[in-house]
Protein backbone atom coordinates (compact mmCIF):
# COMPACT_ATOMS: atom_id res chain seq x y z
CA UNK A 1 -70.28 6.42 -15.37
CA UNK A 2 -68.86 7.50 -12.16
CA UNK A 3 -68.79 11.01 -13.23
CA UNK A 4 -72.29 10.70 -14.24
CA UNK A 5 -73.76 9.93 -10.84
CA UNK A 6 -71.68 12.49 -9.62
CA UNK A 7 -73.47 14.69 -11.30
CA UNK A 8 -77.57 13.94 -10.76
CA UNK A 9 -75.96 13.92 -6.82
CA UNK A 10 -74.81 17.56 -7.19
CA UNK A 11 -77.94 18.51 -8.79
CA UNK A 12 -79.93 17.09 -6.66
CA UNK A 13 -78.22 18.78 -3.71
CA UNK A 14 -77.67 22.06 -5.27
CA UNK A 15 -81.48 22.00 -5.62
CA UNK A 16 -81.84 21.48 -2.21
CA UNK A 17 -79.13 24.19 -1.21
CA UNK A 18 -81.86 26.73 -3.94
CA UNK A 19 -85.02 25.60 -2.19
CA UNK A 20 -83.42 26.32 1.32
CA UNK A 21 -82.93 29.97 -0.11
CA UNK A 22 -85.46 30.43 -1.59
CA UNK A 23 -88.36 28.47 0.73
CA UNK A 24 -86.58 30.96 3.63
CA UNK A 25 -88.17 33.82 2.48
CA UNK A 26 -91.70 32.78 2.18
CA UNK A 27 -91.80 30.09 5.26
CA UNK A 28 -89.58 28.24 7.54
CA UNK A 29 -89.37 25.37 5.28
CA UNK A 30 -86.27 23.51 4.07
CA UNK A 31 -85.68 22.78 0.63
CA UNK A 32 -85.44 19.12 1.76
CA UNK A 33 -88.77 19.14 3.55
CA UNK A 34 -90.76 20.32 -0.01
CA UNK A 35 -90.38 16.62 -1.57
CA UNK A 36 -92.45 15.29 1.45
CA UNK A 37 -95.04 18.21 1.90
CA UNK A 38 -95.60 17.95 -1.96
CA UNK A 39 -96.32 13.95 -1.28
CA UNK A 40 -98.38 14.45 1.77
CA UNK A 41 -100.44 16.88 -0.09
CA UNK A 42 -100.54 14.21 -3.37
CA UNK A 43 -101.67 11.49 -0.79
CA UNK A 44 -103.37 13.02 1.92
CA UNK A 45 -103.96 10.36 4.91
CA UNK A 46 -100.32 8.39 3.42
CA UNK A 47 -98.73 6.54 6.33
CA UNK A 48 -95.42 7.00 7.39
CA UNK A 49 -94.45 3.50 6.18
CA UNK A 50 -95.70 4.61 2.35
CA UNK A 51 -94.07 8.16 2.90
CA UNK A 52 -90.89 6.23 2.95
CA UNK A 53 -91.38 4.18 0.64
CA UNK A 54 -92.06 6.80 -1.67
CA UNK A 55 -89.24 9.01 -1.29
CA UNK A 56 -86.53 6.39 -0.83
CA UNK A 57 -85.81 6.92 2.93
CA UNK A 58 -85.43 5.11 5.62
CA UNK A 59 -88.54 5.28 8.24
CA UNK A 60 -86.46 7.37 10.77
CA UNK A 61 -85.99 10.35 8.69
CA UNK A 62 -89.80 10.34 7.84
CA UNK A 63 -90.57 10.26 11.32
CA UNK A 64 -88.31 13.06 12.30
CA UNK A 65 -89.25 15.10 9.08
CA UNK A 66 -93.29 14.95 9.90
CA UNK A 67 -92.35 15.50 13.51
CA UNK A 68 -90.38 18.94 12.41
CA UNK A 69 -93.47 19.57 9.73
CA UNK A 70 -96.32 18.88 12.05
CA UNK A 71 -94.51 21.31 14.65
CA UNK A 72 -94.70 24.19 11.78
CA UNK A 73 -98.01 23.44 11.30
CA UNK A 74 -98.08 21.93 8.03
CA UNK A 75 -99.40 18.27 8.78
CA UNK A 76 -101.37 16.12 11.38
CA UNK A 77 -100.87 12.78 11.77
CA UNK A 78 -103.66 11.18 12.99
CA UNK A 79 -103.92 7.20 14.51
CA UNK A 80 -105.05 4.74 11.59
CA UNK A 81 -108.44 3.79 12.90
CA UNK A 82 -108.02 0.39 12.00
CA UNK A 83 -104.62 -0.13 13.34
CA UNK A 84 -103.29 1.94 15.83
CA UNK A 85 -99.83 0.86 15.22
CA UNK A 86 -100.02 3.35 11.93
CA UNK A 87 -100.04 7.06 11.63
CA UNK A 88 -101.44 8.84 8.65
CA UNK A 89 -100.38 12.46 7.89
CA UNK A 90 -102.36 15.01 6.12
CA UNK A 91 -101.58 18.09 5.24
CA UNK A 92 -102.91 21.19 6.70
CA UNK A 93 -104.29 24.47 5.11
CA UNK A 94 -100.83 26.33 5.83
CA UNK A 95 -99.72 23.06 3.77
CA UNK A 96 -102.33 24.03 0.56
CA UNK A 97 -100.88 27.31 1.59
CA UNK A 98 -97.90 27.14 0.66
CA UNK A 99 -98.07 24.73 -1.98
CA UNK A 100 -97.64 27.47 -4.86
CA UNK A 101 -94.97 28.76 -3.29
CA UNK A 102 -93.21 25.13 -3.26
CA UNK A 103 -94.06 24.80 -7.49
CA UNK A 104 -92.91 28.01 -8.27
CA UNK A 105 -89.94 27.44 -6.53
CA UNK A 106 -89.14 23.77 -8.23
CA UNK A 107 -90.41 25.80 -11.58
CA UNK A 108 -87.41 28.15 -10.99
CA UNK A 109 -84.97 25.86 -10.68
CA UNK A 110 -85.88 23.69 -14.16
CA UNK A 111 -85.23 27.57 -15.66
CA UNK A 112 -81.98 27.60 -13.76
CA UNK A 113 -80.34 23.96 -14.65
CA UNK A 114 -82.18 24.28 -18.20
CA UNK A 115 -80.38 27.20 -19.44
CA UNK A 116 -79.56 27.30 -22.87
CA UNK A 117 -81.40 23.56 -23.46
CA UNK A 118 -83.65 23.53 -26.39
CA UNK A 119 -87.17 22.10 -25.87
CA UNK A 120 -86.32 19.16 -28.14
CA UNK A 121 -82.95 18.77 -24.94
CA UNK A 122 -86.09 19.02 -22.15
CA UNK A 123 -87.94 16.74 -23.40
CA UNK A 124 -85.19 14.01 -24.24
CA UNK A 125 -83.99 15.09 -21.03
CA UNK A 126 -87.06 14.65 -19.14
CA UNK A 127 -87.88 10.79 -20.71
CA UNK A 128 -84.25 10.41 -19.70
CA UNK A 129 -84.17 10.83 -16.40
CA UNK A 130 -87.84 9.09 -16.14
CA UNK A 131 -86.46 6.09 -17.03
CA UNK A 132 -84.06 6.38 -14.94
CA UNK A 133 -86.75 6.99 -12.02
CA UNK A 134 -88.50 3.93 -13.25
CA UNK A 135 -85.50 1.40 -13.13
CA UNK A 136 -84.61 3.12 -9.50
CA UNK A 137 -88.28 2.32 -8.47
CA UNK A 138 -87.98 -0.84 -9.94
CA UNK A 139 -85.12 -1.92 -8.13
CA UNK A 140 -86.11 -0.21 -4.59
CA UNK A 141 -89.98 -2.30 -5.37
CA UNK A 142 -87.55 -5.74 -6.15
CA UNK A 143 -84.93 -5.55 -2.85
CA UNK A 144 -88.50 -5.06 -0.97
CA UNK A 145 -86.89 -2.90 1.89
């Protein structure tokens, strides 16, 4: 099983490492900073807190992430009205800007790691690693972090 892990972790990384290329030439982005742009842009007015929560990481990164994003110009965070203690983000219009860009990007590399994989493979694949999203979600939802 070891192996196995080993493996989603270098995908998941070499994605990142394919983004950063590719993002580069369009935008400043990092192939890192997509997942949360994509979010932001799913949930406009998410807080911080939520962001987190939602991408499995800790609150520091978010805040240093929509700090580096809202520098670019791709969100705002704005004070929750009805607690100050909370910041929403929304994304801007270079955010919807760039948004295509982001997709066909994360549409290139399912081409690239699906080589060769029938549809019938995708599609097991895909309810595969769903359920494996859904147990991870499950157990992040249960430790209540």
């Amino acid at each position: 099983m070891a192996s196995f892990l080993k493996n989603i972790n270098m995908v998941s990384r070499s994605a990142t490492l394919f983004g950063d290329t590719e993002l580069s030439k369009a935008s400043p982005l990092k192939g890192y900073q997509s997942k949360y742009l994509l979010t932001v842009c799913s949930n406009p007015g998410v807080s911080q807190d939520d962001l987190a929560r939602m991408l499995f990481v800790h609150k520091s990164n978010v805040a240093r992430q929509i700090a580096q994003l809202e520098a670019e110009g791709y969100v705002e965070r704005r004070e929750d009205p009805s607690d100050r203690r909370i910041s929403r983000v929304f994304p801007t219009a270079a955010a919807e800007g760039i948004l295509p860009v982001i997709r066909g990007v994360n549409a290139r590399w399912r081409e690239v790691i699906c080589e060769g994989f029938s549809e019938e493979e995708k599609k097991t694949l895909y309810d595969l690693t769903e359920r494996l999203y859904k147990n991870a979600v499950k157990y992040m939802e249960e430790k209540g972090d």
